[in-house]
Protein backbone atom coordinates (compact mmCIF):
# COMPACT_ATOMS: atom_id res chain seq x y z
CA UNK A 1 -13.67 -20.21 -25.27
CA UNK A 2 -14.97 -19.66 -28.80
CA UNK A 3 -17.87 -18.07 -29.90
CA UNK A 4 -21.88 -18.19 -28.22
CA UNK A 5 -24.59 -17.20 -30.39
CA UNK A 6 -28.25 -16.00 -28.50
CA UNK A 7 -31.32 -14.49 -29.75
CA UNK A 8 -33.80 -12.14 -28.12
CA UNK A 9 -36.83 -14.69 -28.67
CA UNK A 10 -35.03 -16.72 -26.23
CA UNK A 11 -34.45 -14.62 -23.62
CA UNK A 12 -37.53 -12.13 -23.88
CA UNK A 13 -36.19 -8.69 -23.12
CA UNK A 14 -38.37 -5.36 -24.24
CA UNK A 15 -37.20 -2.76 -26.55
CA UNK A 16 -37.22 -0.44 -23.89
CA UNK A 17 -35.26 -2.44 -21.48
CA UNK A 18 -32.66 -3.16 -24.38
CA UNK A 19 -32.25 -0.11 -25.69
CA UNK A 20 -31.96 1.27 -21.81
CA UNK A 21 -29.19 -1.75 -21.39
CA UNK A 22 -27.65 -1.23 -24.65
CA UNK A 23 -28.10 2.57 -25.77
CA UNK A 24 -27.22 1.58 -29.25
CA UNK A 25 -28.84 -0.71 -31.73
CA UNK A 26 -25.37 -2.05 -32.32
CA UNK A 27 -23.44 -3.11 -29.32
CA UNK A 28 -20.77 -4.82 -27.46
CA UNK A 29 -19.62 -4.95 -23.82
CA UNK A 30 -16.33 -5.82 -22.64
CA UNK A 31 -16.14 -6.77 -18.58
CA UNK A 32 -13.07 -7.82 -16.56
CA UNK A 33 -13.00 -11.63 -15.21
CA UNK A 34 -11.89 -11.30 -11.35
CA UNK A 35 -8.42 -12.29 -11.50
CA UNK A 36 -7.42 -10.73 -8.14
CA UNK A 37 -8.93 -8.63 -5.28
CA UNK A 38 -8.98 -5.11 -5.44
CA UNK A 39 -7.05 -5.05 -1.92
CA UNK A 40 -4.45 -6.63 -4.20
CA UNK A 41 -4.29 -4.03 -7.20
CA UNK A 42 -1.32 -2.32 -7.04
CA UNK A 43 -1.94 0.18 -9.71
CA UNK A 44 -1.85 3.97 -9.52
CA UNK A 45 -3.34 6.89 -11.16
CA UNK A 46 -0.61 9.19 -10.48
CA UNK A 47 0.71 11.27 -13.26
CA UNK A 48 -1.01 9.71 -16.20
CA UNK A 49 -3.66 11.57 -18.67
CA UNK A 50 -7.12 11.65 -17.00
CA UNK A 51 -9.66 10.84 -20.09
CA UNK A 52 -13.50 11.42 -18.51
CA UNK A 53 -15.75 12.61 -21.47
CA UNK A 54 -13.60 12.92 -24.55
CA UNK A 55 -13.27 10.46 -28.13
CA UNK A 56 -10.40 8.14 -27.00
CA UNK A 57 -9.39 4.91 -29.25
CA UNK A 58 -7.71 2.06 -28.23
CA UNK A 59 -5.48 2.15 -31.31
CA UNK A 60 -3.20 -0.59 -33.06
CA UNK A 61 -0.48 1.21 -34.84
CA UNK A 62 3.05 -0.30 -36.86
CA UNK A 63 6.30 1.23 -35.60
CA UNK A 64 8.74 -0.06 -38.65
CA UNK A 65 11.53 0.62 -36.78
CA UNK A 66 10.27 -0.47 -33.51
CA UNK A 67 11.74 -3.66 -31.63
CA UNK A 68 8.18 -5.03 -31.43
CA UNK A 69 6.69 -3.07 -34.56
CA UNK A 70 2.89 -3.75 -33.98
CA UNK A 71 1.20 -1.90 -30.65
CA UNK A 72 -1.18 -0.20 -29.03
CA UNK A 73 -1.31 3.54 -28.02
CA UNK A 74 -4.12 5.39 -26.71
CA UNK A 75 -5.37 7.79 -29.21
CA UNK A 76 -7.71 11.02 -27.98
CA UNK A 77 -9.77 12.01 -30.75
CA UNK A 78 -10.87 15.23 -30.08
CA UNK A 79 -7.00 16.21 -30.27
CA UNK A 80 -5.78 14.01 -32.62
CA UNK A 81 -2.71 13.29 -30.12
CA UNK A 82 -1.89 9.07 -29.12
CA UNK A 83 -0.24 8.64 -26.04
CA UNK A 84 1.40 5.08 -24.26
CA UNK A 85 -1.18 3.39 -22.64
CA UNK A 86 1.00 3.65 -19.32
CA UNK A 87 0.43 7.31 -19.25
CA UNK A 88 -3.23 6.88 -19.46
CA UNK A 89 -6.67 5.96 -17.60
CA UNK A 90 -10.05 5.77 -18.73
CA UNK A 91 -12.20 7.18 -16.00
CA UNK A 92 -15.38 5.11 -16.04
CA UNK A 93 -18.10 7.39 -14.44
CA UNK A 94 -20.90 6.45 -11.31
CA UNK A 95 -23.23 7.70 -14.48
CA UNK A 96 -22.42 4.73 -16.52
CA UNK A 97 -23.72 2.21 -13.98
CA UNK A 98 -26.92 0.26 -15.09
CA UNK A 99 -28.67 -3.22 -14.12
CA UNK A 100 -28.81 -6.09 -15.67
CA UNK A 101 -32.05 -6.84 -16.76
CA UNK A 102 -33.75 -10.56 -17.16
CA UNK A 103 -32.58 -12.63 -19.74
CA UNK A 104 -29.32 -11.53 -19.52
CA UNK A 105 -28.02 -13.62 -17.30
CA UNK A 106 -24.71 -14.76 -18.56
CA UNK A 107 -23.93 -11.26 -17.52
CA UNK A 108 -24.43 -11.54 -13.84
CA UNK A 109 -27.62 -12.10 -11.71
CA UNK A 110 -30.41 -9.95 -12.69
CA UNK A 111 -30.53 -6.58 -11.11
CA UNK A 112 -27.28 -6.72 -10.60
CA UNK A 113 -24.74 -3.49 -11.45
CA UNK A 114 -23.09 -3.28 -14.65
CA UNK A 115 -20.81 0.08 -15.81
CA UNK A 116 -21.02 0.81 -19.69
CA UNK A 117 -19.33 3.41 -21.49
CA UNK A 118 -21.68 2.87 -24.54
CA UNK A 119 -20.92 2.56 -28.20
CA UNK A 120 -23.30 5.85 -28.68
CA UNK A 121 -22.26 8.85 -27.55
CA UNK A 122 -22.52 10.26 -23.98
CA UNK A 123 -21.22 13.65 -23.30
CA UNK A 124 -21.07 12.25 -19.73
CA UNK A 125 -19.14 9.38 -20.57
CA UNK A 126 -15.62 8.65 -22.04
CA UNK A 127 -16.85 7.45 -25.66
CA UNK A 128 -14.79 4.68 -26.13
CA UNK A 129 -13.73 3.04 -30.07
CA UNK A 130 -10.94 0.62 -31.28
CA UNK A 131 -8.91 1.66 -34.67
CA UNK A 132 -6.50 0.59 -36.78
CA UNK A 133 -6.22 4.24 -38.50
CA UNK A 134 -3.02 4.35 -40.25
CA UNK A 135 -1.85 0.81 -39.90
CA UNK A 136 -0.15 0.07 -43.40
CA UNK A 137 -2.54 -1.86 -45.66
CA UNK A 138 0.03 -2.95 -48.57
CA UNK A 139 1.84 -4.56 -45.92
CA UNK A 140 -0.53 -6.53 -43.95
CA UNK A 141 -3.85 -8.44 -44.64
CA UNK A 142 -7.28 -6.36 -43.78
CA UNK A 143 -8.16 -7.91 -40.59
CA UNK A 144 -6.11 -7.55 -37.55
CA UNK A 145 -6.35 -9.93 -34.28
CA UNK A 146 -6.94 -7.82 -31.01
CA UNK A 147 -6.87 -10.64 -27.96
CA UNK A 148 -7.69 -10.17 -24.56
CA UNK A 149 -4.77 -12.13 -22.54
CA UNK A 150 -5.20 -10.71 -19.27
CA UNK A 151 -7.39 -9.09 -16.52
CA UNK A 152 -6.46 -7.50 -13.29
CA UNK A 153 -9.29 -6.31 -10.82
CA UNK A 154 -11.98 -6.84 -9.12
CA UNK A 155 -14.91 -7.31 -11.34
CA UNK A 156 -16.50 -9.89 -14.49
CA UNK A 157 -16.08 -9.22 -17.98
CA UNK A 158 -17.90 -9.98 -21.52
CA UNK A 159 -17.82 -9.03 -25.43
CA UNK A 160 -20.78 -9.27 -27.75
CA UNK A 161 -22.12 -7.51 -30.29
CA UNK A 162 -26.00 -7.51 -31.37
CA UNK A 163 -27.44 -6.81 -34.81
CA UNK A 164 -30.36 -4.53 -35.60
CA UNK A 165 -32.68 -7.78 -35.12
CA UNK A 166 -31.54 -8.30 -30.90
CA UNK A 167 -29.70 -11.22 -32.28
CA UNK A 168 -26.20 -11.14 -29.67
CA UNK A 169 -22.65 -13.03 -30.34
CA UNK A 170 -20.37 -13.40 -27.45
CA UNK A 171 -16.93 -12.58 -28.50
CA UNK A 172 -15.41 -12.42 -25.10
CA UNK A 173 -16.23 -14.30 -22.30
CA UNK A 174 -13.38 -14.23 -19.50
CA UNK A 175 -15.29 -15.68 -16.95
CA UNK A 176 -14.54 -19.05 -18.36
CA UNK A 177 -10.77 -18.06 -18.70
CA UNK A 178 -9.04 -16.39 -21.72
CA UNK A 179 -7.79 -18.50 -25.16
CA UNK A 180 -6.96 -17.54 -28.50
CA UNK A 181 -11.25 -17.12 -29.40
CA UNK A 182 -11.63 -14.17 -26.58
CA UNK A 183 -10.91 -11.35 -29.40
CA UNK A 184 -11.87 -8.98 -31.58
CA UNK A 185 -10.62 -8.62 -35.32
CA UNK A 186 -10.52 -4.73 -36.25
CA UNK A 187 -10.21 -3.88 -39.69
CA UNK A 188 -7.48 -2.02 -41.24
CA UNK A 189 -7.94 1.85 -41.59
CA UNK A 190 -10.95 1.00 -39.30
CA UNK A 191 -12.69 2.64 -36.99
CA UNK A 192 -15.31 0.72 -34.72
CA UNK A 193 -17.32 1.76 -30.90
CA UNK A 194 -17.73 -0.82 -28.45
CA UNK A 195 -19.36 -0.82 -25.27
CA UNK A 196 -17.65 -1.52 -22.37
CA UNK A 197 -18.54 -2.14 -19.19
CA UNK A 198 -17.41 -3.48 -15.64
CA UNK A 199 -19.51 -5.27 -13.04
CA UNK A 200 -17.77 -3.78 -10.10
CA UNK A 201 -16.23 -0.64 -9.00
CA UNK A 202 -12.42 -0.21 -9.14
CA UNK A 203 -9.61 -0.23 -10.81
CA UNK A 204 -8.73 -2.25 -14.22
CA UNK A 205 -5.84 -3.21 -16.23
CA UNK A 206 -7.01 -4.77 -18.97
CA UNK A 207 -3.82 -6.23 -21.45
CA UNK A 208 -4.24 -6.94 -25.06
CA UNK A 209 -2.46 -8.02 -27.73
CA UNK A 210 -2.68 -6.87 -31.44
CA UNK A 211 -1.40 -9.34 -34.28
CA UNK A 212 -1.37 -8.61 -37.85
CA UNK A 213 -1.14 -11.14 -40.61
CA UNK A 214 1.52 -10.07 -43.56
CA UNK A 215 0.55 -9.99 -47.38
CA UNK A 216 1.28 -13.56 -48.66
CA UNK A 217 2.06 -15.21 -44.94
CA UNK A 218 -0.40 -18.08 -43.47
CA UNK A 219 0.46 -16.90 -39.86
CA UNK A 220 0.24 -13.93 -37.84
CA UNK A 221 2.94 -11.12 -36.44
CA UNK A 222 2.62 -11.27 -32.17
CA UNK A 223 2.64 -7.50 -31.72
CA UNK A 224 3.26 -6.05 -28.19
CA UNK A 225 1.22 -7.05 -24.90
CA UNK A 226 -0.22 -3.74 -23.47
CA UNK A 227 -1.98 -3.24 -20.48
CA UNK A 228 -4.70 0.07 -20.55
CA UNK A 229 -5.86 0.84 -16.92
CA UNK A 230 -9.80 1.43 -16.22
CA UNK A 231 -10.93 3.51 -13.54
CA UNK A 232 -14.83 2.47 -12.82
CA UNK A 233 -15.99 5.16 -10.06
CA UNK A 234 -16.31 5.45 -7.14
CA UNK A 235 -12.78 3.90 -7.09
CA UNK A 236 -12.52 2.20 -3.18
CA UNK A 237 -10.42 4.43 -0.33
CA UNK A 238 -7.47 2.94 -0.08
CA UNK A 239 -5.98 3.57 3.66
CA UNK A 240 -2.88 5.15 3.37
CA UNK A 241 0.07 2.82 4.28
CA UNK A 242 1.57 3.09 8.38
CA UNK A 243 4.36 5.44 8.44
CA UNK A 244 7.45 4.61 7.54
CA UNK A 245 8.92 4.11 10.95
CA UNK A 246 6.14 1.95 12.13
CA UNK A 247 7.01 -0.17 8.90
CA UNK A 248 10.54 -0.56 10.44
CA UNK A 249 9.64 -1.28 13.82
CA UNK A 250 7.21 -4.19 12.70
CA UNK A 251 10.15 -5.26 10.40
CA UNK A 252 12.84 -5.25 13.30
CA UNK A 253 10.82 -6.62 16.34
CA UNK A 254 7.95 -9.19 13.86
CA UNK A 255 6.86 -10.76 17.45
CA UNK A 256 6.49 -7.81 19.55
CA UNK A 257 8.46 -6.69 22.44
CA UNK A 258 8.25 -4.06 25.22
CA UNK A 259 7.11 -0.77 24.67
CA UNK A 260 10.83 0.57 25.66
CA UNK A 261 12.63 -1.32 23.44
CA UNK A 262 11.55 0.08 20.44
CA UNK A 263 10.88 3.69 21.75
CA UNK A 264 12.94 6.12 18.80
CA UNK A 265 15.53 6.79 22.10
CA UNK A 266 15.95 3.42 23.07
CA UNK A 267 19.36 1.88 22.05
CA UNK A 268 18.42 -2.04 22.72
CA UNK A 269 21.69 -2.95 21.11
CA UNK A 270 23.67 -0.94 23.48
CA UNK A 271 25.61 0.63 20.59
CA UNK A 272 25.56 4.37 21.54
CA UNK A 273 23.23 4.73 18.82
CA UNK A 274 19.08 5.18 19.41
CA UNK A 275 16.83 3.38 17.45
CA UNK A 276 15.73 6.54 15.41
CA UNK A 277 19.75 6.52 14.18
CA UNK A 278 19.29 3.20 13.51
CA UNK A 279 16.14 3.58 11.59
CA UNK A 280 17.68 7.22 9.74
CA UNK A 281 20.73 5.04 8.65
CA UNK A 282 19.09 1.44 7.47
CA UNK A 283 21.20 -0.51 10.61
CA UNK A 284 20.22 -3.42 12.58
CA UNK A 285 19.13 -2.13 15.89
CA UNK A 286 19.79 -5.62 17.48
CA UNK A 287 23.35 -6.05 16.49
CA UNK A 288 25.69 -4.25 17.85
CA UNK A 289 28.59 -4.40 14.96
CA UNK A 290 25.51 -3.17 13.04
CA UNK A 291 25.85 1.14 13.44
CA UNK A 292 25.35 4.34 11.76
CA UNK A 293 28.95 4.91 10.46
CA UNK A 294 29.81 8.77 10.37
CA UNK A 295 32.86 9.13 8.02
CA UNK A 296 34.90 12.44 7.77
CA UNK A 297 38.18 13.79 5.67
CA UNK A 298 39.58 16.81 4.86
CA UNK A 299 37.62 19.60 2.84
CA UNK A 300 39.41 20.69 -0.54
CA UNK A 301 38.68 24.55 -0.40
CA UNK A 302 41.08 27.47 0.39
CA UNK A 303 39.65 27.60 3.73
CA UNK A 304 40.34 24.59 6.06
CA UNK A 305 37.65 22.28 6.79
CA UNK A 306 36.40 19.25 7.80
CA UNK A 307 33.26 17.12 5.56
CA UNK A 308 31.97 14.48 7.05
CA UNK A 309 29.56 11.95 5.54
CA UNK A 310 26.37 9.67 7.13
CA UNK A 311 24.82 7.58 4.81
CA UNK A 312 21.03 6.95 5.19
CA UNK A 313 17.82 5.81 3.88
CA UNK A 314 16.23 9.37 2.13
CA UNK A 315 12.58 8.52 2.42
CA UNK A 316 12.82 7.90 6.09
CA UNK A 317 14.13 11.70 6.42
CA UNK A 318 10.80 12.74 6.21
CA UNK A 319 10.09 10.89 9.65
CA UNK A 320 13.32 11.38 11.41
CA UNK A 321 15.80 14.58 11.35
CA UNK A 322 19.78 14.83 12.03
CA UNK A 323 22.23 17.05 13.14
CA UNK A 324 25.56 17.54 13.68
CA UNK A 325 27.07 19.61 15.98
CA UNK A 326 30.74 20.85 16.68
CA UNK A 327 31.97 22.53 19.98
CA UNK A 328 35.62 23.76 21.31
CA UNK A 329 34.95 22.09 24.48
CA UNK A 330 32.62 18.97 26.00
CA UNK A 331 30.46 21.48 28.03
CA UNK A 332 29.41 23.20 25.01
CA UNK A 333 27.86 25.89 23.90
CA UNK A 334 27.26 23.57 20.53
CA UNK A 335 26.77 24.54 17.20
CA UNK A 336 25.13 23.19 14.34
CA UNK A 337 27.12 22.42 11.26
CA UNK A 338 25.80 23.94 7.51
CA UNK A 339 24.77 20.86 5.84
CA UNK A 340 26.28 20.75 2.09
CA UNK A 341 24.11 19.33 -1.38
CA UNK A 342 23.03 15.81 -0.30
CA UNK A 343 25.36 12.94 -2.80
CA UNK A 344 22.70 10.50 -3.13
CA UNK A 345 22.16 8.61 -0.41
CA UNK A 346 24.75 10.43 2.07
CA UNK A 347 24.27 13.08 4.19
CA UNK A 348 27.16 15.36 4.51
CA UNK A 349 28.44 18.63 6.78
CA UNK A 350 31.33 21.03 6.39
CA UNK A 351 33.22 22.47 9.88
CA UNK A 352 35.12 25.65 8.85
CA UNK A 353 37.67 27.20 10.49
CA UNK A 354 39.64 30.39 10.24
CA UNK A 355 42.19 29.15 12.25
CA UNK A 356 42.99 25.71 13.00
CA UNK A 357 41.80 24.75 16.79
CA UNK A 358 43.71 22.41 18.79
CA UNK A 359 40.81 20.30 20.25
CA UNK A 360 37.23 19.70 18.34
CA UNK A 361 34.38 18.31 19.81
CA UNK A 362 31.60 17.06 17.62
CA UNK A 363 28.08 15.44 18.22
CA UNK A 364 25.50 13.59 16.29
CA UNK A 365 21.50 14.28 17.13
CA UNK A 366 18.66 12.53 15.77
CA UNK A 367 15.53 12.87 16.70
CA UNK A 368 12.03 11.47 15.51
CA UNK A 369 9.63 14.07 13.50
């Protein structure tokens, strides 16, 4: 998209709105260009490294040995630790939200909401830098290439940087679409603070992509696409999905049928098998050659024994539960089997005997939790 040069003079903004907007004499924002709706973000924040108020760097390192030598890793200053950026979030706080003030319009409307974490310091705010600490310098020129190739979430998204004059440079401008101009070119063994900020609330993956020019080489070294996930608060409530066995009756019966049909005790099929079997074991409960298939053989202990095995889907055990039962007669009284360690995907039971009997009755109950 290339570069856009503006000056204050042009867009008349007061020192006290700019350094309210800015909080730094020095800054630069980088937003997210919608690419998809937040509905459609299928990104999580389980079990990854929370960052909400610490020194964290967005750092391009060279792994010699690496596939893809040149990447990025997520580096948390106060600690001195770097982590993959897929075990990490940057928690964007409801304190970083500010308006856009007039004159700023390439932004977004005036008035409207813009989330910073800010190139000064916040002790609020994640303070957010990009480095290239450590990258080796009698290998590789002394400017790297840091692109922006891809946004997912719901919000708009800039770069700039101003100098101590109000004079601004656009360096990213995604809502336009992303080339080979939307970057920024750190400096190795440097160690720069951007703002950045996000003109709606959600969640973010931002993917860059570092490149590195070698000593005595006219074109660059493609390091390693890597997406780092933003969380701008308050992140939206997300309903949890329909339980699993709704999922399969919506799946099994897409145009709707009558309420018995697709009760859990219902066997529409006429299989000997209920739907909630059907469901347990990942069958077709409108095809009858379609069935939960209960497999058995001899145990190998000194004891004699019978194992039997029912394959099934495990997640849905947490909706549906089975038994199986053995008796020395039809009438009963029945007894539940000891279940054994789970192989997998298989259920299995053990029937011990002291002495072998001459007749065995067994029985299979599921029932819907």
């Amino acid at each position: 998209m290339g570069s856009i040069s503006m000056h204050l003079s042009r867009n008349p903004f007061s020192w006290p709105q700019y350094q309210a907007f800015c909080r730094a004499a020095y800054w630069a924002i980088l937003v997210a260009a919608p690419v998809m709706g937040a509905s459609d973000l299928t990104l999580s924040l389980t079990n990854r490294i929370a960052f909400t108020r610490q020194h964290v760097d967005i750092r391009t390192v060279f792994q010699a040995d690496a596939e893809t030598p040149i990447t990025l890793q997520i580096h948390d200053g106060d600690r001195g630790i770097n982590y993959p950026a897929t075990n990490t979030v940057l928690m964007v706080a409801e304190q970083a939200k500010l308006a856009i003030p007039a004159g700023f319009e390439t932004f977004g409307p005036e008035g409207s909401p813009l989330w910073v974490l800010p190139q000064s310091q916040d002790p609020a705010l994640v303070y957010l830098g990009f480095s290239a600490e450590g990258f080796p310098r009698d290998r590789f020129d002394g400017r790297l290439r840091l692109n922006l190739k891809e946004v997912r979430g719901p919000g708009s998204v800039f770069l700039w940087q101003a100098d101590s004059v109000g004079g601004v440079t656009l360096r990213i401008n995604s809502k336009d679409g992303l080339d080979a101009d939307d970057r920024i070119e750190p400096l190795i063994n440097g160690h720069d603070h951007y703002n950045l900020g996000f003109t709606t609330a959600g969640l973010y993956e931002l993917v860059f992509q570092p490149s590195a020019r070698p000593l005595g080489s006219e074109t660059f070294l493609l390091g390693e696409s890597v997406p780092v996930l933003f969380a701008v608060e308050p992140l939206p409530v997300v309903p949890p999905p329909p339980p699993l066995w709704h999922q399969w009756v919506q799946t099994q019966w897409p145009g709707g049928v009558p309420t018995d049909e697709v009760l859990p005790e219902a066997d529409p099929d006429h299989d000997g098998e209920p739907n909630v079997a059907e469901f347990l074991s990942g069958t077709n409960p409108r095809d009858r050659s379609s069935r939960p298939r209960l497999k058995y053989y001899p145990g190998t202990g000194f004891v004699p024994s019978l194992v039997f095995e029912l394959p099934v889907v495990t997640e849905r055990l947490s909706e549906a539960q089975i038994e199986l039962e053995s008796a020395t007669t039809l009438t009963g009284p029945w007894t539940p089997l000891p279940s054994l360690t789970p192989i997998g995907a298989i259920l299995r039971w053990e029937d011990s005997f002291a002495t072998l009997p001459n007749t065995r009755f067994y029985r299979q109950r599921t029932t819907k939790l």
